[in-house]
Protein backbone atom coordinates (compact mmCIF):
# COMPACT_ATOMS: atom_id res chain seq x y z
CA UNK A 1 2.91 8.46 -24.13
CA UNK A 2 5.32 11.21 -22.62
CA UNK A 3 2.72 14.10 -24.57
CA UNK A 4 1.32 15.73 -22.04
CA UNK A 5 -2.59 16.30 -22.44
CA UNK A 6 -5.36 18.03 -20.70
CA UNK A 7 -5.85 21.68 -19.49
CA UNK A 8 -2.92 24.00 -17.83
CA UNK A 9 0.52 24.29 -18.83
CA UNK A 10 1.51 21.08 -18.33
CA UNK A 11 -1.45 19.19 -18.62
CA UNK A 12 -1.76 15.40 -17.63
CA UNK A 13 1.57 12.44 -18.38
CA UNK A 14 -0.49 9.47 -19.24
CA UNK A 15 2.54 7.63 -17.63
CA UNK A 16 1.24 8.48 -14.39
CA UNK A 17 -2.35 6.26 -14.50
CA UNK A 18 -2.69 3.26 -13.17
CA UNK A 19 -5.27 1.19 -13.15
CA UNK A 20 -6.45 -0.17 -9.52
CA UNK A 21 -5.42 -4.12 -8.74
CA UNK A 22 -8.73 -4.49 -6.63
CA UNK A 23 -11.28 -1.97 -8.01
CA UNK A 24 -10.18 -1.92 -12.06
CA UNK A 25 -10.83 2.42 -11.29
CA UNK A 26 -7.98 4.36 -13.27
CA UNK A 27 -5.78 6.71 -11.07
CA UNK A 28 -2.49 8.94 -11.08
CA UNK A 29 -1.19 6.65 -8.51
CA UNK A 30 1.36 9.94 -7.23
CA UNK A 31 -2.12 10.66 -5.67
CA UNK A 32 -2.55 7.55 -4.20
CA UNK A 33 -2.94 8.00 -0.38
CA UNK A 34 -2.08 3.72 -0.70
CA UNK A 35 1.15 2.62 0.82
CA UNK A 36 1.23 0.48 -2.54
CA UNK A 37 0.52 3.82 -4.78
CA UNK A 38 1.50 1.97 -8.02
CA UNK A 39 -0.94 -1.27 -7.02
CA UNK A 40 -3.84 0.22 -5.30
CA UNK A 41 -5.81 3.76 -6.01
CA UNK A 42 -6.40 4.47 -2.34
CA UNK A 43 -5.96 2.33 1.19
CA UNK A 44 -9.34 1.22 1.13
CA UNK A 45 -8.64 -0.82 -1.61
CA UNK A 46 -5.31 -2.10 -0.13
CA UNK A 47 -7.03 -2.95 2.91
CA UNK A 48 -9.78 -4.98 1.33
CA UNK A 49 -7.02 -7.11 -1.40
CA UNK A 50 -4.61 -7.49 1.29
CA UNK A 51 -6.80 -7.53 4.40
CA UNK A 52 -4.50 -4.68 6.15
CA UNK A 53 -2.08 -2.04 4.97
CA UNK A 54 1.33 -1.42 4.49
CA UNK A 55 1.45 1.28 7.07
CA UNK A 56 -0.33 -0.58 9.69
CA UNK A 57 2.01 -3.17 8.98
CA UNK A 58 5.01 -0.67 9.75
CA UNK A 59 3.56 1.01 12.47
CA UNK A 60 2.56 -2.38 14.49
CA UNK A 61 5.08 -3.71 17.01
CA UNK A 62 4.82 -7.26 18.59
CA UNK A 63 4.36 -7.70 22.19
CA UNK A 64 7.30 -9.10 23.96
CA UNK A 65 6.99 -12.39 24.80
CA UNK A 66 7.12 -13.22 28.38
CA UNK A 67 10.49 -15.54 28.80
CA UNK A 68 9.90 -18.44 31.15
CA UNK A 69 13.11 -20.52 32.75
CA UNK A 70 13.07 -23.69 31.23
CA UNK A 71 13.75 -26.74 32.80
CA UNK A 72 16.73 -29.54 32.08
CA UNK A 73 14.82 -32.40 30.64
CA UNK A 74 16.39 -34.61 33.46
CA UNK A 75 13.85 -33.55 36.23
């Protein structure tokens, strides 16, 4: 549906809602404070499908491993 619909001038694109993967709650996923906007209505819900979120994910570096000399397998 490209009408638009609701109050004010421009009302409400019924291309914008989404329905939520883990709750089923519908949502204008530009909203969305979800890394996933067009899967999840808000990072709660990310978190708890997924069991972290996309912008931890991003944000979290590995620690360097510590390099040890290896030894020839002769001795």
């Amino acid at each position: 549906m490209d009408t638009p619909i609701g109050p004010g001038p421009t009302g409400m694109n019924l291309n914008n809602i989404r329905v939520c993967a883990r709750c089923g709650l519908r949502y204008d996923w530009r909203k969305s404070p979800s890394g996933m906007k067009m899967t999840y209505c808000s990072s709660l819900c990310e978190r708890a499908d997924l069991g972290f979120t996309v912008e931890a994910l991003i944000r979290w570096e590995r620690e360097p491993m510590d390099k040890e000399p290896v030894a020839p397998a002769g001795e």
